[in-house]
Protein backbone atom coordinates (compact mmCIF):
# COMPACT_ATOMS: atom_id res chain seq x y z
CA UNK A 1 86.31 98.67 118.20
CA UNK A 2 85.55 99.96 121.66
CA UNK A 3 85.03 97.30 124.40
CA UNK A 4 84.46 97.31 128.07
CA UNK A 5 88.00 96.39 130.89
CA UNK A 6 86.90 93.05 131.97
CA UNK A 7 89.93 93.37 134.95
CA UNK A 8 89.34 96.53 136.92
CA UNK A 9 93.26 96.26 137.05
CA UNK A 10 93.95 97.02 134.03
CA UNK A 11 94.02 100.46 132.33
CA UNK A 12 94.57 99.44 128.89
CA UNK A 13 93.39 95.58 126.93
CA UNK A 14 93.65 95.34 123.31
CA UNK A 15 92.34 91.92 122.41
CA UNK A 16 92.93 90.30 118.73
CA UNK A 17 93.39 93.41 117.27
CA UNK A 18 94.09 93.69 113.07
CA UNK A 19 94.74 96.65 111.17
CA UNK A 20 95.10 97.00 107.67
CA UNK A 21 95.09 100.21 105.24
CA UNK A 22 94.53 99.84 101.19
CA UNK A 23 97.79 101.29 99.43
CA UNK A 24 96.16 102.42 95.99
CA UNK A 25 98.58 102.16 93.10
CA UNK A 26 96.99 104.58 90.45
CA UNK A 27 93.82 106.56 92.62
CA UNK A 28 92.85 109.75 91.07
CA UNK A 29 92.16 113.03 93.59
CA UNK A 30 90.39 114.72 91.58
CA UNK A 31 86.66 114.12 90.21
CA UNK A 32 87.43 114.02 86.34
CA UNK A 33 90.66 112.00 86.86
CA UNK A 34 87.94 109.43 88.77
CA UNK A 35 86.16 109.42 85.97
CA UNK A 36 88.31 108.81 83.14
CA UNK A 37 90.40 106.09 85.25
CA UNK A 38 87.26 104.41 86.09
CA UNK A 39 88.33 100.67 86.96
CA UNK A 40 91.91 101.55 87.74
CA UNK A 41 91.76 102.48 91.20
CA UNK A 42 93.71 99.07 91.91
CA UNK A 43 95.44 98.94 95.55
CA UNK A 44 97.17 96.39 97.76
CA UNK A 45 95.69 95.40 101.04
CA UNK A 46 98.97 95.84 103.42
CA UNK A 47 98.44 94.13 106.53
CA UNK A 48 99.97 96.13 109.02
CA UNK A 49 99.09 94.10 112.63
CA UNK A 50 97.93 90.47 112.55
CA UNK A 51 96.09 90.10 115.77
CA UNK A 52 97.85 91.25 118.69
CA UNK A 53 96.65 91.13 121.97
CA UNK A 54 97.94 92.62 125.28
CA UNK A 55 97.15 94.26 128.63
CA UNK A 56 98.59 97.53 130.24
CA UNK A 57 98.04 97.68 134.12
CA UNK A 58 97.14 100.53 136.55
CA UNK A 59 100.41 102.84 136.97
CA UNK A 60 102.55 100.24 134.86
CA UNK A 61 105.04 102.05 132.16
CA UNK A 62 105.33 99.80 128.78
CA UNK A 63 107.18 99.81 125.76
CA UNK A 64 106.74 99.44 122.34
CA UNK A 65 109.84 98.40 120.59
CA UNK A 66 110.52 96.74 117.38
CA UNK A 67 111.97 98.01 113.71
CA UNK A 68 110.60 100.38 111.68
CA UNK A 69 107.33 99.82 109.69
CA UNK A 70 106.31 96.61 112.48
CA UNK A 71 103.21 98.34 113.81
CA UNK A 72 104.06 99.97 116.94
CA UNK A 73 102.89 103.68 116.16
CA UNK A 74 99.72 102.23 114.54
CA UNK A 75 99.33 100.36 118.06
CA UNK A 76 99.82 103.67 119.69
CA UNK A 77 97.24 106.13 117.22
CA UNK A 78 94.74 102.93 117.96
CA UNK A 79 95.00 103.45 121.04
CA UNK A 80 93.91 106.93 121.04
CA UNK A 81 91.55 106.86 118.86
CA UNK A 82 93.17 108.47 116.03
CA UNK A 83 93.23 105.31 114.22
CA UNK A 84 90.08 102.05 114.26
CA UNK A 85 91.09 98.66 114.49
CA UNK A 86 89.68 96.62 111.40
CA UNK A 87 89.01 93.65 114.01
CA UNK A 88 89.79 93.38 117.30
CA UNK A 89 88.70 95.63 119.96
CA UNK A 90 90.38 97.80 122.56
CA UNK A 91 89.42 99.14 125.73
CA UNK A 92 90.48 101.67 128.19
CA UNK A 93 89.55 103.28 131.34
CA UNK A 94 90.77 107.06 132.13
CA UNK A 95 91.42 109.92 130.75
CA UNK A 96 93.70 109.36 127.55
CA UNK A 97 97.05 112.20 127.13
CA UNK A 98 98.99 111.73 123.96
CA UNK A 99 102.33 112.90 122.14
CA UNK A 100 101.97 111.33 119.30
CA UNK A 101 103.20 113.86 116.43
CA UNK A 102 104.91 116.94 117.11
CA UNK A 103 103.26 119.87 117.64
CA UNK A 104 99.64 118.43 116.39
CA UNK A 105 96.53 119.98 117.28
CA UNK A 106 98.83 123.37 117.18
CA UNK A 107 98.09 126.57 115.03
CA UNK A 108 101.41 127.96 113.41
CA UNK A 109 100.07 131.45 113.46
CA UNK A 110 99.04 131.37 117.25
CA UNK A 111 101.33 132.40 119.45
CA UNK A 112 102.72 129.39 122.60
CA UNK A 113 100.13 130.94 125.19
CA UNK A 114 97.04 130.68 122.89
CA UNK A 115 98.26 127.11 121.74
CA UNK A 116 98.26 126.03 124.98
CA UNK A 117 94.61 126.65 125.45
CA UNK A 118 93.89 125.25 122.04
CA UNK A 119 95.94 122.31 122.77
CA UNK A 120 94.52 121.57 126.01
CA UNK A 121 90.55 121.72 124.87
CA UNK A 122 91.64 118.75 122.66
CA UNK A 123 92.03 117.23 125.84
CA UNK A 124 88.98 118.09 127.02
CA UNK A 125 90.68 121.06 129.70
CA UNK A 126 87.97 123.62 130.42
CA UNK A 127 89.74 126.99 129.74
CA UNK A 128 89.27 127.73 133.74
CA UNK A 129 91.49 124.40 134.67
CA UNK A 130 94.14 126.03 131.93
CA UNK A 131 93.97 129.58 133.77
CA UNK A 132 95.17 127.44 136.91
CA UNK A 133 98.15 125.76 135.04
CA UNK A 134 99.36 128.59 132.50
CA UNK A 135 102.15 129.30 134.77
CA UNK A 136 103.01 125.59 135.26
CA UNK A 137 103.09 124.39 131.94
CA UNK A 138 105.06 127.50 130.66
CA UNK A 139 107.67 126.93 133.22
CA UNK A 140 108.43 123.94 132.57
CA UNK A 141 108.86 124.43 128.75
CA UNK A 142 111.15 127.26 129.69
CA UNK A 143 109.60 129.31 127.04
CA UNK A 144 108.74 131.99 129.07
CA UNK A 145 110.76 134.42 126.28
CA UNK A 146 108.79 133.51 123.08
CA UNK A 147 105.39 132.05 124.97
CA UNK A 148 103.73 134.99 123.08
CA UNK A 149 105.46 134.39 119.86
CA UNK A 150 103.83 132.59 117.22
CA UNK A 151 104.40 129.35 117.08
CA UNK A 152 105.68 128.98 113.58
CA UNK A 153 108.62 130.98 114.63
CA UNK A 154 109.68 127.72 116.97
CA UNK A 155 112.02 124.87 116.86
CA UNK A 156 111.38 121.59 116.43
CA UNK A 157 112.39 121.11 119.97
CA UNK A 158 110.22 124.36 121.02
CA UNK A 159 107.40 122.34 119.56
CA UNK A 160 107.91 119.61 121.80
CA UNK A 161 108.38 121.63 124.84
CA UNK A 162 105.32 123.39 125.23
CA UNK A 163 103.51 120.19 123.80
CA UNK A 164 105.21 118.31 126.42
CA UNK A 165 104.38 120.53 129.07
CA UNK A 166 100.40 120.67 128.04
CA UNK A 167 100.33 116.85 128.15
CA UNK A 168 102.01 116.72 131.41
CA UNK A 169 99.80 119.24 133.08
CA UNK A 170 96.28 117.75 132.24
CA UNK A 171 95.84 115.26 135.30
CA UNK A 172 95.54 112.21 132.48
CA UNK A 173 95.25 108.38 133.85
CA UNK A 174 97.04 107.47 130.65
CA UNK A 175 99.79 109.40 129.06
CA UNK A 176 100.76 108.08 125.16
CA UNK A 177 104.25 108.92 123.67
CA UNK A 178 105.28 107.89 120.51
CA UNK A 179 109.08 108.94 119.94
CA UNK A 180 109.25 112.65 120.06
CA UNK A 181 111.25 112.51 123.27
CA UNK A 182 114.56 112.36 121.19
CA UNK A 183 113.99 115.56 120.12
CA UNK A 184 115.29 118.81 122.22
CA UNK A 185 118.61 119.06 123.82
CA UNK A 186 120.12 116.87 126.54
CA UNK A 187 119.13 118.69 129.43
CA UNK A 188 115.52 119.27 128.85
CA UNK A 189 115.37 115.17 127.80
CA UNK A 190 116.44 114.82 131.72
CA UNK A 191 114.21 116.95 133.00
CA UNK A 192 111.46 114.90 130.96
CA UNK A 193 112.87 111.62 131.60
CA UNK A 194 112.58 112.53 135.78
CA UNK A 195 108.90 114.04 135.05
CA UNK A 196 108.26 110.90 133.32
CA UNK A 197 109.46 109.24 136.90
CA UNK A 198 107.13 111.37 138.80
CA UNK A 199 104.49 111.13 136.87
CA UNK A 200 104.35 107.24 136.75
CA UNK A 201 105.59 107.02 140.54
CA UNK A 202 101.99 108.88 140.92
CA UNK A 203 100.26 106.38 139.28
CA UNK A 204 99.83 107.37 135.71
CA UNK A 205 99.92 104.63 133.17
CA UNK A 206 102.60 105.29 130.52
CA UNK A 207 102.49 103.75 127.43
CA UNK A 208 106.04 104.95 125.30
CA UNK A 209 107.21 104.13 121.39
CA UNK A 210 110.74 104.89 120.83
CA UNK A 211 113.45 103.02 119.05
CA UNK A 212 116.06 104.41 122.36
CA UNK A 213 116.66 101.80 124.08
CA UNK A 214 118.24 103.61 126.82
CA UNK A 215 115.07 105.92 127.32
CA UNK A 216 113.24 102.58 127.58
CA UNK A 217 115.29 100.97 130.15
CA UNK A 218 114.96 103.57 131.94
CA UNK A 219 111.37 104.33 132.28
CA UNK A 220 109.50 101.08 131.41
CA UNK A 221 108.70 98.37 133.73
CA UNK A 222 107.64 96.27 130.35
CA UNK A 223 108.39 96.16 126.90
CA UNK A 224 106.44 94.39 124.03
CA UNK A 225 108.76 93.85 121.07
CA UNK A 226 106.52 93.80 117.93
CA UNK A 227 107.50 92.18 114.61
CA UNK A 228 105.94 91.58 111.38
CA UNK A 229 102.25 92.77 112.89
CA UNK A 230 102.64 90.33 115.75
CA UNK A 231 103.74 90.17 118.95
CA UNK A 232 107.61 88.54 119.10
CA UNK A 233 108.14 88.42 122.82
CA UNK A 234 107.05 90.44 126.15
CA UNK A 235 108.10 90.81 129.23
CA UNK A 236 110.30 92.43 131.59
CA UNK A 237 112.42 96.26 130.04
CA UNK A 238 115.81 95.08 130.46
CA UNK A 239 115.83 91.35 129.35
CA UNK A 240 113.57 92.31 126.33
CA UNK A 241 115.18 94.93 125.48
CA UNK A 242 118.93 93.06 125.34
CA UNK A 243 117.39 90.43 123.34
CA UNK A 244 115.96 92.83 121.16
CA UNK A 245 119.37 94.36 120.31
CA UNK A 246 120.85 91.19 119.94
CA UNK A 247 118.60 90.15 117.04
CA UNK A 248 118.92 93.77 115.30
CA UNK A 249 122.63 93.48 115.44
CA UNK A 250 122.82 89.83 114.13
CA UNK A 251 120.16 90.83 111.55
CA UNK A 252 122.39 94.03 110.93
CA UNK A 253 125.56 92.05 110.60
CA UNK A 254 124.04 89.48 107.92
CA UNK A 255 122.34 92.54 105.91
CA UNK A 256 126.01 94.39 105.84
CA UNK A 257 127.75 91.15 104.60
CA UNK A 258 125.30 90.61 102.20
CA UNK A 259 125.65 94.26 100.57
CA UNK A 260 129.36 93.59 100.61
CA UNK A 261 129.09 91.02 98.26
CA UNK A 262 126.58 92.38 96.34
CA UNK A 263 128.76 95.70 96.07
CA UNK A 264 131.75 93.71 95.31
CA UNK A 265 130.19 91.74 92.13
CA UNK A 266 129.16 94.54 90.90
CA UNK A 267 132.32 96.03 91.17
CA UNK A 268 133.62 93.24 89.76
CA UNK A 269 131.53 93.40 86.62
CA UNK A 270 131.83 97.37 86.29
CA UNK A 271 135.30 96.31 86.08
CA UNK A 272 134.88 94.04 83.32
CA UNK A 273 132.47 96.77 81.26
CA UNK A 274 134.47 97.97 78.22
CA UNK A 275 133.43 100.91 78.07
CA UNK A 276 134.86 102.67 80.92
CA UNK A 277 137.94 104.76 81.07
CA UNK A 278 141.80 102.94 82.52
CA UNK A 279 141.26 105.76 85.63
CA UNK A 280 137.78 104.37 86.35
CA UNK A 281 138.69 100.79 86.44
CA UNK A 282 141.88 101.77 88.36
CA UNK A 283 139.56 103.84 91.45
CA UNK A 284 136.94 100.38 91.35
CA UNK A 285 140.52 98.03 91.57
CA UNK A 286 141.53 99.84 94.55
CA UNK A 287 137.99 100.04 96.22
CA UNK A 288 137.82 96.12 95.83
CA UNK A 289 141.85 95.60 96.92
CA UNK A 290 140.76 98.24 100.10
CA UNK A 291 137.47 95.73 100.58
CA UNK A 292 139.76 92.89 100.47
CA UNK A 293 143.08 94.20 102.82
CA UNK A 294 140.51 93.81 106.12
CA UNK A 295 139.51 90.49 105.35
CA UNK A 296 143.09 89.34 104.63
CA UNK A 297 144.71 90.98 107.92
CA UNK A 298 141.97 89.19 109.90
CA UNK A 299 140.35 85.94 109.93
CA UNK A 300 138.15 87.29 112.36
CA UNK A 301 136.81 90.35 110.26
CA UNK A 302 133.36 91.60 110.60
CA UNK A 303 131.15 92.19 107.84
CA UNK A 304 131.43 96.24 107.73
CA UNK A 305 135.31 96.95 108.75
CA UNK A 306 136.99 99.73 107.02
CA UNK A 307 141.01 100.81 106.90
CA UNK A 308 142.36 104.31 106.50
CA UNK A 309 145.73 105.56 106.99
CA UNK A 310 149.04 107.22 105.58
CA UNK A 311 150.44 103.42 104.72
CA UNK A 312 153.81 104.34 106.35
CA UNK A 313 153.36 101.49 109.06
CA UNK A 314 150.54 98.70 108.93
CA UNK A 315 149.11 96.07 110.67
CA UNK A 316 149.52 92.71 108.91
CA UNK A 317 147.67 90.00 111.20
CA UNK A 318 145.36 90.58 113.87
CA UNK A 319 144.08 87.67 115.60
CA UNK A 320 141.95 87.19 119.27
CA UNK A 321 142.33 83.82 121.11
CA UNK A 322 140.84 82.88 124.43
CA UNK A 323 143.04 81.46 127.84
CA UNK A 324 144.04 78.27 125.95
CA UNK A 325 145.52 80.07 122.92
CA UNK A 326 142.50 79.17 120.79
CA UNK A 327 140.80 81.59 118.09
CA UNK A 328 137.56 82.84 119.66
CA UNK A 329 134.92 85.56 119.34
CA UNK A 330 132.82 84.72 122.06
CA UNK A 331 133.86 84.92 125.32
CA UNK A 332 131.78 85.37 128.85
CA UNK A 333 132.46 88.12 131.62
CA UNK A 334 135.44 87.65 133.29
CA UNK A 335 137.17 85.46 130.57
CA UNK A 336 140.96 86.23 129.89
CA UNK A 337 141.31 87.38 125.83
CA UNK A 338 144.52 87.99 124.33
CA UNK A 339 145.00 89.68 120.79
CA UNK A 340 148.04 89.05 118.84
CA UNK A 341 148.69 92.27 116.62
CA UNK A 342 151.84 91.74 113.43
CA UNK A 343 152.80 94.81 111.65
CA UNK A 344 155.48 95.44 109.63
CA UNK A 345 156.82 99.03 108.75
CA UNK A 346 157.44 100.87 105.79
CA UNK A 347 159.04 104.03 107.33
CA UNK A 348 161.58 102.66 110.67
CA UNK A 349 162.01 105.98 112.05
CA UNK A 350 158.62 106.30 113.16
CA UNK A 351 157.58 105.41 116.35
CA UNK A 352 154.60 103.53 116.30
CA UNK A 353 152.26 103.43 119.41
CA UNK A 354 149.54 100.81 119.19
CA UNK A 355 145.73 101.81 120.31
CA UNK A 356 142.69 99.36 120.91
CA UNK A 357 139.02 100.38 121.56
CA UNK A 358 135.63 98.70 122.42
CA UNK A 359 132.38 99.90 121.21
CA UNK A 360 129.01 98.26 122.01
CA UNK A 361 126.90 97.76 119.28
CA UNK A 362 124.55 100.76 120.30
CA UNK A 363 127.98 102.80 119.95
CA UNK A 364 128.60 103.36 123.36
CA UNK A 365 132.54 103.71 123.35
CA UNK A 366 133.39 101.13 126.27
CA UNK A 367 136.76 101.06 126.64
CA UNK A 368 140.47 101.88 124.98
CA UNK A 369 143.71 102.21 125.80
CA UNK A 370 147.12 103.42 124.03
CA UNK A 371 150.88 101.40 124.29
CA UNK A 372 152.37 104.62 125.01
CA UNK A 373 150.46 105.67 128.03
CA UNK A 374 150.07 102.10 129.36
CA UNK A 375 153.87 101.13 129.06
CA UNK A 376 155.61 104.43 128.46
CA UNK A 377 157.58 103.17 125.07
CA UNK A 378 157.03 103.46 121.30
CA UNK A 379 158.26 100.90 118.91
CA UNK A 380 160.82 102.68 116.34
CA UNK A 381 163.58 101.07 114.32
CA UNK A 382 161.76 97.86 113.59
CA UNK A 383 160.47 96.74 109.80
CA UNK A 384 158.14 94.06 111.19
CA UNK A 385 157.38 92.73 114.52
CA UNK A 386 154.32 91.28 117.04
CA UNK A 387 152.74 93.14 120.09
CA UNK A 388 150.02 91.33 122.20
CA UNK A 389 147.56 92.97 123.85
CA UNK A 390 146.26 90.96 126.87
CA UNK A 391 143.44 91.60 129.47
CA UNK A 392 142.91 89.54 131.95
CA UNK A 393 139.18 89.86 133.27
CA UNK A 394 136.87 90.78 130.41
CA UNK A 395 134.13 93.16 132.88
CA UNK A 396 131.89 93.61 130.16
CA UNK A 397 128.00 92.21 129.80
CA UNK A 398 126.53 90.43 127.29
CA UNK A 399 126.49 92.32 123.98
CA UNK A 400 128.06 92.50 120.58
CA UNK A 401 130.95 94.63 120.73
CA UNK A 402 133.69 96.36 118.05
CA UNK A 403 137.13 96.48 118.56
CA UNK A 404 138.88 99.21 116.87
CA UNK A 405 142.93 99.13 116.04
CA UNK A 406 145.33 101.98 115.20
CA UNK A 407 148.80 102.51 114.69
CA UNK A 408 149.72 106.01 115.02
CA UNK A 409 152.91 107.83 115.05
CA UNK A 410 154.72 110.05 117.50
CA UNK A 411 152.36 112.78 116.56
CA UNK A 412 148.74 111.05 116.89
CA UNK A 413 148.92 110.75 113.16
CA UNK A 414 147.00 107.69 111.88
CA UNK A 415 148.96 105.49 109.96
CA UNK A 416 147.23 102.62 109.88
CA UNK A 417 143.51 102.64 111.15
CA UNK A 418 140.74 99.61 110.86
CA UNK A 419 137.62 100.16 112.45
CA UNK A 420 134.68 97.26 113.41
CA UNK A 421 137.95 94.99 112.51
CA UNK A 422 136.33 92.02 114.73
CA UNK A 423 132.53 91.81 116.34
CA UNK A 424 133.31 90.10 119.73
CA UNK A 425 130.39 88.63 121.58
CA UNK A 426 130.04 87.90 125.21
CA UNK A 427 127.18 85.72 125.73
CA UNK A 428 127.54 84.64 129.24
CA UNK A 429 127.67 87.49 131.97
CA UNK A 430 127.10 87.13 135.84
CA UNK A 431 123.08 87.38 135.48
CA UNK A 432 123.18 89.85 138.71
CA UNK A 433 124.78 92.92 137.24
CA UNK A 434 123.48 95.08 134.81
CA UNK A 435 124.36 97.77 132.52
CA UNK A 436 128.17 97.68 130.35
CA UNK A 437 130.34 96.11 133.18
CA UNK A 438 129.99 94.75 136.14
CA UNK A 439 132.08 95.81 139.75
CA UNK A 440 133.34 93.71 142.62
CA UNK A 441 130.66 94.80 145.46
CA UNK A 442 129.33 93.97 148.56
CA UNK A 443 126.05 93.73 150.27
CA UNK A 444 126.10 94.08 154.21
CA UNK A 445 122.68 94.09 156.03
CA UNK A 446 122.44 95.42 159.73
CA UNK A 447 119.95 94.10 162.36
CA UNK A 448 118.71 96.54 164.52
């Protein structure tokens, strides 16, 4: 429903807004199939948003964040129109630019330049105002080689270029994106990202959908995280945003170990099943001894490790304490961590060289480093033995993080290799940096 702004503020209020759609189990599309399944047109009423209520000020960039299926795109085709609210109303002042699907409102057998005109009247862009632009709008999609091409011909990330460009160039109060922004290649994501910048720097009201949490950081003021129809928590990008990806990565961590053990019994009972062959129950043994090495090497071991290697050399206890020798997985920034690392090897004249990395959960490789290059030695002639790796000041933020261990040999060949072996969490970080780590600095202010 359409409604009034009751705060000339505001460019955007959805109040109490539901939305459901009827998912028919057995609907005939044509007439005589109507006909003879009379009565059985039977469908569930899925509930989609549950009464969700928010405001989008003048010039303010927001977020919609939240897993897949929680009713964030709905939000977004409500709010232009595409799609009604079923109660609830929502009201907006200004004129309305959306990229909400790729390429809509474009005809494959037109070529760029007459899209763009077609594009634009959906807009409402007389075809004089478009005249004015042309040259804008196909500069900045760099098409300028297949403008007069039709459009069919295009990439996906073609598409999103020159629909990009037409939504950018039609002087909107409120620009709508849902997603599409990850598609194209990295340096024509910049140039939107700084456009984006410009754009809301000018005043525009941004409204953005996108499961990138980067992109969102980056642009957004605000971020609404929906779940289950409703809204979870709002507020400002970056503090919504980290909670946000802690809860996905706890939620992702109990789904994982729960498909472990679900893989594993039935593993289990495969093995049990008569009827298979002595070289099937043989590959499903090893699988479950391969499941179960991690988990033994580690009393720390996430949910989803995995090992590879040639066997030659292997690590046989890997263990992280805190300064007082204690196991721990959660530390703060600038804690001291140790982690004691046993191998024993199967082949003495290799010379093993011990690696370590840190990945953030969003797999943004943090930080690694290699024996060899650190200390300048290999271990060789030794069938079992201890090295501890120890740093000092942890400068990482608060995330959920990966470590990563490898033996390899004088070569770079992997020998023994566990990756996601421990999920380390730092919960407590300086609450004035932000970002992966944070940097000794200095602010100095100068009267004049």
């Amino acid at each position: 429903m359409n409604a009034n702004i009751s705060n000339p503020e505001n460019a955007i209020e959805v109040r109490n807004v539901h939305k459901f759609f009827k998912v028919y189990e057995d609907k005939g599309t044509m007439l005589r199939e109507r006909i003879v399944n009379i009565g059985r047109n039977k469908y569930e009423k899925r509930e989609v948003l549950k009464g969700i209520s928010f405001d989008v000020k003048k010039g303010e960039a927001v977020a919609l964040i939240g897993r897949n299926g929680c009713g964030k795109s709905t939000t977004l085709k409500m709010l232009t129109k595409i799609l009604r609210p079923n109660e609830g109303t929502i009201a907006e002042q200004g004129r309305i630019s959306s990229l909400i699907e790729l390429g809509a409102g474009f005809h494959p057998d037109l070529t760029g330049r007459e899209n763009i005109y077609i594009n634009a009247s959906i807009f409402g862009i007389k075809n004089k105002e478009v005249d004015r632009r042309l040259d804008d709008i196909i500069a900045f999609s760099e098409l300028e080689q297949y403008i007069d091409n039709p459009v069919r011909t295009y990439s996906s990330g073609m598409y999103m270029r020159l629909a990009f460009a037409v939504a950018i160039n039609v002087d909107a109060d409120i620009l709508l994106v849902d997603e599409i922004l990850a598609v194209g290649d990295q340096a024509f994501q910049t140039k939107c990202f700084n456009k984006l910048r410009d754009l809301k720097a000018n005043g525009m009201t941004i409204v953005l959908v996108s499961h990138s949490i980067g992109q969102v950081k980056q642009i957004c003021d605000r971020v609404i995280w929906i779940e289950n129809g409703l809204i979870r928590n709002e507020g400002p990008a970056r503090k919504i945003c980290d909670d946000y990806l802690d809860d996905m990565e706890l939620k992702r961590l109990e789904r994982v170990e729960l498909e472990a053990k679900m893989r594993d019994e039935k593993e289990k009972e495969n093995l049990e099943n008569g009827e298979l062959s002595q070289e099937e129950k043989d590959a499903i043994q090893e699988k479950l001894q391969n499941s179960m090495k991690c988990q033994e090497l580690c009393s720390q071991c996430g949910p989803d490790a995995r090992r590879s290697g040639t066997g030659e050399a292997e690590f046989t206890d890997v263990l992280m304490v805190n300064d007082k020798g204690e196991p721990c997985t959660r530390f703060s920034t600038g804690d001291k961590l140790s982690i004691r690392i046993k191998f024993k090897a199967k082949d003495t004249s290799k010379q093993l060289n011990f690696t370590f990395g840190i990945t953030r959960s969003d797999w943004v490789y943090c930080y690694g480093n290699e024996m060899l290059e650190c200390t300048g030695h290999t271990i060789t002639g030794q069938e079992s033995g201890e090295v501890v790796l120890t740093i000092e000041k942890l400068n990482l933020l608060k995330g959920a993080y990966f470590l990563d261990f490898w033996i390899q040999d004088e070569a770079g060949v992997e020998i023994d290799c566990v990756h996601n072996l421990i999920v380390m969490y730092v919960e407590g970080d300086t609450g004035k940096d932000h970002g992966i780590m944070p940097m000794e600095h200095d602010w100095e202010i100068n009267a004049n």
